[in-house]
N, C-alpha and C. Protein backbone atom coordinates (compact mmCIF):
# COMPACT_ATOMS: atom_id res chain seq x y z
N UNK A 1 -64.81 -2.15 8.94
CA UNK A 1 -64.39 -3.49 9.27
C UNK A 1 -63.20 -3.44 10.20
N UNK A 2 -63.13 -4.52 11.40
CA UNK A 2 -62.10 -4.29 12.06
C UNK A 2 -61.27 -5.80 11.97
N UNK A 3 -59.81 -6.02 11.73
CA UNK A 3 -59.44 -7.06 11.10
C UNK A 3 -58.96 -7.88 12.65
N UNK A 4 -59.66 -8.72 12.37
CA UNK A 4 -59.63 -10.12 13.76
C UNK A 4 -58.35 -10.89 13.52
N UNK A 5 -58.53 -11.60 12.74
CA UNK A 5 -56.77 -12.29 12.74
C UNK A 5 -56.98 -12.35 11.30
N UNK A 6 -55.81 -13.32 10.61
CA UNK A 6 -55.62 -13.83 9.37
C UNK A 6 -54.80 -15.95 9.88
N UNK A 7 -55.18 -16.36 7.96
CA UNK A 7 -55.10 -17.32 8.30
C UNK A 7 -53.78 -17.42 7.01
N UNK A 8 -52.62 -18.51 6.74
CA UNK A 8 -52.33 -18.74 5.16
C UNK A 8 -53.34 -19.76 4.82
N UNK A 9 -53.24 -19.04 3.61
CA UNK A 9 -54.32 -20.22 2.61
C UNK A 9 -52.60 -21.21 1.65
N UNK A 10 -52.63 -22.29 1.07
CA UNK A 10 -51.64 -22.88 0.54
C UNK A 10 -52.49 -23.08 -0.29
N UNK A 11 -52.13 -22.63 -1.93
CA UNK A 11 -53.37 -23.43 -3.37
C UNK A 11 -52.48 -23.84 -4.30
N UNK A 12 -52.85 -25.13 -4.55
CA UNK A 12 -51.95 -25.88 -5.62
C UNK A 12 -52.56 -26.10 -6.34
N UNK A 13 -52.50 -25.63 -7.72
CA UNK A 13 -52.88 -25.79 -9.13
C UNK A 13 -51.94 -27.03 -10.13
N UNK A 14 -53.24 -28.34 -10.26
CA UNK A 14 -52.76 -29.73 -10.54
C UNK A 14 -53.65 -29.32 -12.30
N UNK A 15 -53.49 -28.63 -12.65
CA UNK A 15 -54.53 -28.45 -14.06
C UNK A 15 -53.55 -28.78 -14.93
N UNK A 16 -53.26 -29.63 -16.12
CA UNK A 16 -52.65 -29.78 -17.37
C UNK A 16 -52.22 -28.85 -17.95
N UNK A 17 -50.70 -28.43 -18.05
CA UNK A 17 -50.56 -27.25 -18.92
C UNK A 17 -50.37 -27.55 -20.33
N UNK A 18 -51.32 -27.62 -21.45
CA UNK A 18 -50.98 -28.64 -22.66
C UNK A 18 -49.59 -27.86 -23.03
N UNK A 19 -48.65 -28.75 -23.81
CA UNK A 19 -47.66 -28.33 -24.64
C UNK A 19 -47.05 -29.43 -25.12
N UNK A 20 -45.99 -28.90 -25.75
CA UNK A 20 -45.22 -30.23 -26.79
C UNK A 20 -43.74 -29.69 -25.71
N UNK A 21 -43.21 -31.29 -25.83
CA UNK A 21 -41.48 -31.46 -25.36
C UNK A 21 -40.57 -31.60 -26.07
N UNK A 22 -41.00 -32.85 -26.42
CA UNK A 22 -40.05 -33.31 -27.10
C UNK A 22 -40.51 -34.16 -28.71
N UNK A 23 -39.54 -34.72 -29.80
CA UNK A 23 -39.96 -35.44 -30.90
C UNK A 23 -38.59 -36.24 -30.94
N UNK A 24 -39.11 -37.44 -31.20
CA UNK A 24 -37.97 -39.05 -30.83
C UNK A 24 -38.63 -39.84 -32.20
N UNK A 25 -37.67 -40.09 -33.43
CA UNK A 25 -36.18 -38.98 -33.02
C UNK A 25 -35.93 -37.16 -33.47
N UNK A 26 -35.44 -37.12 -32.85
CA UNK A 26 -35.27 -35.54 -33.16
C UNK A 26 -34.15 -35.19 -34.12
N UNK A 27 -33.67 -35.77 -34.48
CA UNK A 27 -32.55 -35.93 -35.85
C UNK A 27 -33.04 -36.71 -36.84
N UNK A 28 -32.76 -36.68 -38.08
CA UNK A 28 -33.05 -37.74 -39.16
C UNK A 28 -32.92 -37.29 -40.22
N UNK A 29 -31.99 -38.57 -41.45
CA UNK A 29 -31.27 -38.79 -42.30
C UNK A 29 -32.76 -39.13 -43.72
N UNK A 30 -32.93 -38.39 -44.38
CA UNK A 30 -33.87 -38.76 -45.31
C UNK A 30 -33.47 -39.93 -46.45
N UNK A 31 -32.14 -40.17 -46.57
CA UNK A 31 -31.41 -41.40 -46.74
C UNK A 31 -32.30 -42.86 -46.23
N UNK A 32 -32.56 -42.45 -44.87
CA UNK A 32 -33.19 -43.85 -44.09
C UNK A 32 -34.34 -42.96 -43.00
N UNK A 33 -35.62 -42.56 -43.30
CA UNK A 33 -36.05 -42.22 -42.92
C UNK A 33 -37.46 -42.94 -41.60
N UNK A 34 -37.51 -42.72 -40.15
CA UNK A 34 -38.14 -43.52 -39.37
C UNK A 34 -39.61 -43.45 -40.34
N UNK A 35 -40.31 -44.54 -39.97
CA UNK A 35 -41.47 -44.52 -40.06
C UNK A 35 -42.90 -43.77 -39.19
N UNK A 36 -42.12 -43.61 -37.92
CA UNK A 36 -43.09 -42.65 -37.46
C UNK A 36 -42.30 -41.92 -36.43
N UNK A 37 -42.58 -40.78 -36.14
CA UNK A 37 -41.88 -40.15 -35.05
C UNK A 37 -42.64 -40.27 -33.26
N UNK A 38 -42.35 -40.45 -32.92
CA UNK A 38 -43.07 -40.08 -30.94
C UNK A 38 -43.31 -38.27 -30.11
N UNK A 39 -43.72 -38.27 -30.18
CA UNK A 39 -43.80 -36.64 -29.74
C UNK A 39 -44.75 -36.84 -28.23
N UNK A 40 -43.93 -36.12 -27.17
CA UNK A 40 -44.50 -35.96 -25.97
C UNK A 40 -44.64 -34.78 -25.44
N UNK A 41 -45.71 -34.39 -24.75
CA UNK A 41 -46.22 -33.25 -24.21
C UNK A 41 -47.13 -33.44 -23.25
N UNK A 42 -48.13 -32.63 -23.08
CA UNK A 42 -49.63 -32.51 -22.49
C UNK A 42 -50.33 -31.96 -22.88
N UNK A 43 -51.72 -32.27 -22.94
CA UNK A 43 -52.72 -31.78 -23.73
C UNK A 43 -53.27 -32.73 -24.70
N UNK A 44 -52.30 -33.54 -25.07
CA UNK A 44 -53.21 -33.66 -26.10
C UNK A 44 -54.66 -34.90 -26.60
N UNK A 45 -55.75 -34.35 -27.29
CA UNK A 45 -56.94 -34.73 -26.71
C UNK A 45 -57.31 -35.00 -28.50
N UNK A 46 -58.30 -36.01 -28.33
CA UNK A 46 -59.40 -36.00 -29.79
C UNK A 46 -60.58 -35.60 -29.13
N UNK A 47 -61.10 -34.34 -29.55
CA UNK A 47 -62.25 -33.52 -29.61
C UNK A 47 -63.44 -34.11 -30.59
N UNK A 48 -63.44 -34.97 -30.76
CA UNK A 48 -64.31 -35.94 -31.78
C UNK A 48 -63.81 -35.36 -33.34
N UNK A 49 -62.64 -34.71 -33.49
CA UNK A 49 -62.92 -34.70 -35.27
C UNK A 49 -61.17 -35.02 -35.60
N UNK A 50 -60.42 -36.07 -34.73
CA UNK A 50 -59.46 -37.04 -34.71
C UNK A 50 -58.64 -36.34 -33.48
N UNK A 51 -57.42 -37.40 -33.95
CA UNK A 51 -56.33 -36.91 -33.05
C UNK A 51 -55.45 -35.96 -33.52
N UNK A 52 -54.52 -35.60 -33.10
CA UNK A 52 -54.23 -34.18 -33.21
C UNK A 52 -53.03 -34.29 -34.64
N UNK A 53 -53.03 -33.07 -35.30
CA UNK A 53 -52.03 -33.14 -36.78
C UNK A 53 -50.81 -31.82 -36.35
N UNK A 54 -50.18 -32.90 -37.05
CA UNK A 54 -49.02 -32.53 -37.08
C UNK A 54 -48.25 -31.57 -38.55
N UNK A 55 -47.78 -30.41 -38.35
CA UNK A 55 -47.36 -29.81 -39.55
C UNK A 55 -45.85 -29.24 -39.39
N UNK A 56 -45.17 -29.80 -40.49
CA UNK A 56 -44.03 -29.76 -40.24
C UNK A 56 -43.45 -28.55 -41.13
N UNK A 57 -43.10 -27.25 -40.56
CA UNK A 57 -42.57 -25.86 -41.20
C UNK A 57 -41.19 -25.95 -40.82
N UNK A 58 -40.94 -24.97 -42.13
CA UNK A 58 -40.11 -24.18 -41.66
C UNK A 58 -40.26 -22.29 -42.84
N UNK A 59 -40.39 -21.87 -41.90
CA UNK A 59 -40.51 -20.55 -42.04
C UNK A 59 -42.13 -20.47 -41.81
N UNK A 60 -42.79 -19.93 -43.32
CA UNK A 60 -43.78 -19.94 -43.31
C UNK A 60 -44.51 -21.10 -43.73
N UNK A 61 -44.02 -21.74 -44.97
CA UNK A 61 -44.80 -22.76 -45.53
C UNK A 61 -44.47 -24.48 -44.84
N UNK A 62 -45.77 -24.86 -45.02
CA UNK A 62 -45.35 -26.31 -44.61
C UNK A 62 -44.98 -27.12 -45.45
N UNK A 63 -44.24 -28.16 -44.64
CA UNK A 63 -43.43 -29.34 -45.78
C UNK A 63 -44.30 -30.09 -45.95
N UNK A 64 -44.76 -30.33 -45.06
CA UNK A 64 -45.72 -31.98 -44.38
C UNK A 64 -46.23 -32.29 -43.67
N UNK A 65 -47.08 -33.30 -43.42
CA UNK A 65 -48.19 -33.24 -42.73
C UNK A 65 -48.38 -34.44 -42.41
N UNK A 66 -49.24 -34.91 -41.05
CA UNK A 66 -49.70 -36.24 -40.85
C UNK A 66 -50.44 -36.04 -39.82
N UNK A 67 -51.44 -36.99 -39.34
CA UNK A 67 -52.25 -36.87 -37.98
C UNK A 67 -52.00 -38.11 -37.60
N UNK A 68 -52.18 -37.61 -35.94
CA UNK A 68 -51.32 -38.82 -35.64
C UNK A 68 -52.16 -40.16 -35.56
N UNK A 69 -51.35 -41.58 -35.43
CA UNK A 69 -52.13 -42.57 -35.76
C UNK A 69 -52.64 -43.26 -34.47
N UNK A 70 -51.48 -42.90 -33.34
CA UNK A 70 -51.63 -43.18 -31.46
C UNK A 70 -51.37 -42.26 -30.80
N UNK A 71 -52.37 -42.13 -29.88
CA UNK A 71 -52.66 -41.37 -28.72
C UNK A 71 -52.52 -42.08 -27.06
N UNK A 72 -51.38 -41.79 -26.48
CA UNK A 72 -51.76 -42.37 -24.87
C UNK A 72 -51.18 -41.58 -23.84
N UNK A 73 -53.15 -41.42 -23.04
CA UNK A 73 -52.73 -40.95 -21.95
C UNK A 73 -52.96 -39.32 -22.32
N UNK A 74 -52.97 -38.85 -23.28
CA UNK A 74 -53.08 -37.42 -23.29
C UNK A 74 -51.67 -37.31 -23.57
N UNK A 75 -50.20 -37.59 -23.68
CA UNK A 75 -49.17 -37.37 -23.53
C UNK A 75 -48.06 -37.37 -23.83
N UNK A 76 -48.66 -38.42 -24.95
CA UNK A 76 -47.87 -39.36 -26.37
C UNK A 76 -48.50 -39.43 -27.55
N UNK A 77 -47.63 -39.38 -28.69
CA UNK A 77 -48.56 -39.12 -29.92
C UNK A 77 -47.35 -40.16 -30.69
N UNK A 78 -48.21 -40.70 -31.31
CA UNK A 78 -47.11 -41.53 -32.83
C UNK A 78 -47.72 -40.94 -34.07
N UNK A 79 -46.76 -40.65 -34.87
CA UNK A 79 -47.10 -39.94 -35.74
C UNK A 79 -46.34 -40.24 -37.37
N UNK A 80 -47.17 -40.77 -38.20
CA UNK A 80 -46.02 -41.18 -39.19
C UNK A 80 -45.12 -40.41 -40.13
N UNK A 81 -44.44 -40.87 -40.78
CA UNK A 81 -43.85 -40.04 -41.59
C UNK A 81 -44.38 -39.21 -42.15
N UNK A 82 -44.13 -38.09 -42.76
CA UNK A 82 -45.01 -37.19 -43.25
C UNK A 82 -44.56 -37.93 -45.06
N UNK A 83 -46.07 -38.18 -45.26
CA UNK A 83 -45.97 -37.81 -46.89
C UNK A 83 -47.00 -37.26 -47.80
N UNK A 84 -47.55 -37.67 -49.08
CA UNK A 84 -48.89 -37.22 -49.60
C UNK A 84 -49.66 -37.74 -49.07
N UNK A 85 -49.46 -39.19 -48.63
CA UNK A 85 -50.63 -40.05 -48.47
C UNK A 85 -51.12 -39.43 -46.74
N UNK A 86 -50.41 -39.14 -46.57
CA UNK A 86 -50.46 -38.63 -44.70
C UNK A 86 -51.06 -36.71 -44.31
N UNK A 87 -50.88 -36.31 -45.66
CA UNK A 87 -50.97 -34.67 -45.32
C UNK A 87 -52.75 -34.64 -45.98
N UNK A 88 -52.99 -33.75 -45.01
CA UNK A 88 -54.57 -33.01 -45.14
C UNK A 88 -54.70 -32.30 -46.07
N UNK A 89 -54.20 -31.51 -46.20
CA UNK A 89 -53.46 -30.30 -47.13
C UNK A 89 -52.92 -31.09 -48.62
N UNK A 90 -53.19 -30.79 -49.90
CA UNK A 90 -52.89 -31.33 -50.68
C UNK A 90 -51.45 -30.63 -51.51
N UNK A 91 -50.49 -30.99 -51.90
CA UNK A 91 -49.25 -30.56 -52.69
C UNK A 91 -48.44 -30.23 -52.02
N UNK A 92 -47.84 -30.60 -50.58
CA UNK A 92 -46.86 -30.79 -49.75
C UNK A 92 -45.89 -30.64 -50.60
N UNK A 93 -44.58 -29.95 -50.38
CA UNK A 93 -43.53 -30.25 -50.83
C UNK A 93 -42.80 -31.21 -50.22
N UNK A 94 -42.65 -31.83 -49.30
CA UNK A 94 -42.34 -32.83 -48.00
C UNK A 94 -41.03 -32.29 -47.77
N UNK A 95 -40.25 -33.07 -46.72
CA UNK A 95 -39.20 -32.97 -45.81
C UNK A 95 -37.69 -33.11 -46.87
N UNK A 96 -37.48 -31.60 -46.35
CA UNK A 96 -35.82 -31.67 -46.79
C UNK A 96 -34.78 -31.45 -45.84
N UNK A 97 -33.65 -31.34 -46.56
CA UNK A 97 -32.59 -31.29 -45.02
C UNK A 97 -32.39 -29.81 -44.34
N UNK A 98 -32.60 -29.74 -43.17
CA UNK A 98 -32.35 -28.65 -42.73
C UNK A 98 -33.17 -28.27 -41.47
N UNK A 99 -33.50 -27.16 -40.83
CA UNK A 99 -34.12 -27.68 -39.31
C UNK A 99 -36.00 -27.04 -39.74
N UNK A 100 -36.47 -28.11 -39.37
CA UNK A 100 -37.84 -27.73 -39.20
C UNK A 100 -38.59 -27.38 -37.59
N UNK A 101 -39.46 -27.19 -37.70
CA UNK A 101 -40.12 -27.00 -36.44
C UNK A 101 -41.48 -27.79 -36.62
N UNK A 102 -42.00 -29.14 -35.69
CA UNK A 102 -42.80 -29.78 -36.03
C UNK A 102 -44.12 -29.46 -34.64
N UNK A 103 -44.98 -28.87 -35.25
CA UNK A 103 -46.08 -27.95 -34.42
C UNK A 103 -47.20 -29.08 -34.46
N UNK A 104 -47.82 -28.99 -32.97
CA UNK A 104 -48.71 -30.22 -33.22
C UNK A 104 -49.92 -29.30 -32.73
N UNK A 105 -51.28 -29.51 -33.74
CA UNK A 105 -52.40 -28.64 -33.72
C UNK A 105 -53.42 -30.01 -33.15
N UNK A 106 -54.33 -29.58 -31.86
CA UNK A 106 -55.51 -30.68 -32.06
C UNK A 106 -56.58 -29.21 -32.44
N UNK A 107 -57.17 -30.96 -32.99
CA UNK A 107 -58.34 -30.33 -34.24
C UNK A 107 -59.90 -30.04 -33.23
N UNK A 108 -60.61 -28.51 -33.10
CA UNK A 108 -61.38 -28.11 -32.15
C UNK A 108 -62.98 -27.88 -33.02
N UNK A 109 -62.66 -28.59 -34.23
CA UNK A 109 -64.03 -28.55 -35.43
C UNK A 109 -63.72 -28.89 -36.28
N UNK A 110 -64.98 -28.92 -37.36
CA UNK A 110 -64.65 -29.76 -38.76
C UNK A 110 -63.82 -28.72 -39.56
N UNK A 111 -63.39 -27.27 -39.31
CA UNK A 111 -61.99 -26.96 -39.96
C UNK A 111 -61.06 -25.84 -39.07
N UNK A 112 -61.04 -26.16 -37.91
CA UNK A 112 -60.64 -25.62 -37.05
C UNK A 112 -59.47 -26.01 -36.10
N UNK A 113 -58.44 -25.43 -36.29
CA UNK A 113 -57.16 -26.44 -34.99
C UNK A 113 -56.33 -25.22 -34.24
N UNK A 114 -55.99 -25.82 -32.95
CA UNK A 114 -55.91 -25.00 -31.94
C UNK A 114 -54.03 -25.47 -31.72
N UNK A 115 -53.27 -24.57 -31.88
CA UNK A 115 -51.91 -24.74 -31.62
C UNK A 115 -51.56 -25.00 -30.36
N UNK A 116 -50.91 -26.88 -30.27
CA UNK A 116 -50.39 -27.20 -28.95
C UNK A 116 -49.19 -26.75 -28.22
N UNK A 117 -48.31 -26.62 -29.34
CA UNK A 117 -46.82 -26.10 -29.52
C UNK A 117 -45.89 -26.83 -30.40
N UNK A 118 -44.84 -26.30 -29.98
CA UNK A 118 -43.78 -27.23 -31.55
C UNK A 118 -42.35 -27.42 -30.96
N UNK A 119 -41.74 -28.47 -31.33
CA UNK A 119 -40.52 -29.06 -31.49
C UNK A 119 -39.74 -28.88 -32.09
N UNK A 120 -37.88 -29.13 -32.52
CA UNK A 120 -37.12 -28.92 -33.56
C UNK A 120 -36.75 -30.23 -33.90
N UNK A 121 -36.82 -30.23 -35.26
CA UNK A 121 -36.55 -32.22 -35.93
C UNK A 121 -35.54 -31.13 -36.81
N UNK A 122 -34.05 -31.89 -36.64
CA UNK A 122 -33.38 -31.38 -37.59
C UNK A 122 -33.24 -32.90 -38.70
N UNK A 123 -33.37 -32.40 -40.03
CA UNK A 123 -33.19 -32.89 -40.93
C UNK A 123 -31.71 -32.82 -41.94
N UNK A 124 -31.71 -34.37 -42.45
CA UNK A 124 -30.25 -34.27 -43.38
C UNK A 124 -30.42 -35.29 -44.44
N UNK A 125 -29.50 -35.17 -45.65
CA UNK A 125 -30.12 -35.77 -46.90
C UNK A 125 -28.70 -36.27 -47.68
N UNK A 126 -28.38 -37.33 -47.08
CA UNK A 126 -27.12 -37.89 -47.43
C UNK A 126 -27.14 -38.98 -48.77
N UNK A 127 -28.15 -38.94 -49.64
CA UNK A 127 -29.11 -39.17 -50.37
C UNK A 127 -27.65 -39.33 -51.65
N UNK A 128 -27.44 -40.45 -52.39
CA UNK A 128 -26.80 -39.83 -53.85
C UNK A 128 -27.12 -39.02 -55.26
């Protein structure tokens, strides 16, 4: 082969990189606890077996659980408080004070979920 000229090629990759950003609010007093949290990212999708759940760790085990109740845009999730009535998983210990990491899984089958990424919700319990 004998090389004739060259050209630049310019390629822009516009593809969704799913992940999690942020969780609003990202502090909270179990004293007065929000009713649902906001979590923004990309990615996130209902694959027909809901919208995506949320599990709230720290270390290994989870506290709590909820799936979320709004979806918009792929980009926004509302998500309620975590309690029994809200977790998949049965015997939650739920939310105490101290920092969790709140990982949002969409669900890819009837028992299957694919990790979007995770956030830090620090927790506090000014509670008498």
């Amino acid at each position: 082969y004998t090389l004739i000229g060259s050209v630049t090629l310019t390629v822009t990759d516009t593809r969704v990189v799913p992940g999690v950003s942020a969780i609003t609010p990202s502090a909270i007093d179990l004293k007065t606890p929000p009713p649902s949290f906001t979590i923004t990212g990309a990615g996130f999708v209902d694959n027909g077996f809901g919208f995506p759940v949320v599990n709230f760790m720290r270390g290994t085990p989870s506290l709590g659980q909820a799936r979320a109740t709004a979806m918009v845009g792929g980009t926004t999730l509302t998500v309620p408080f975590p309690t029994a009535a809200t977790a998949i998983a049965p015997n939650l210990p739920g939310l105490s004070a101290g920092t969790v990491q709140a990982q949002v899984y969409v669900q890819t089958g009837t028992l299957t979920y694919t990790l979007l990424g995770s956030v830090t919700l620090t927790i506090t319990d000014t509670r008498p």
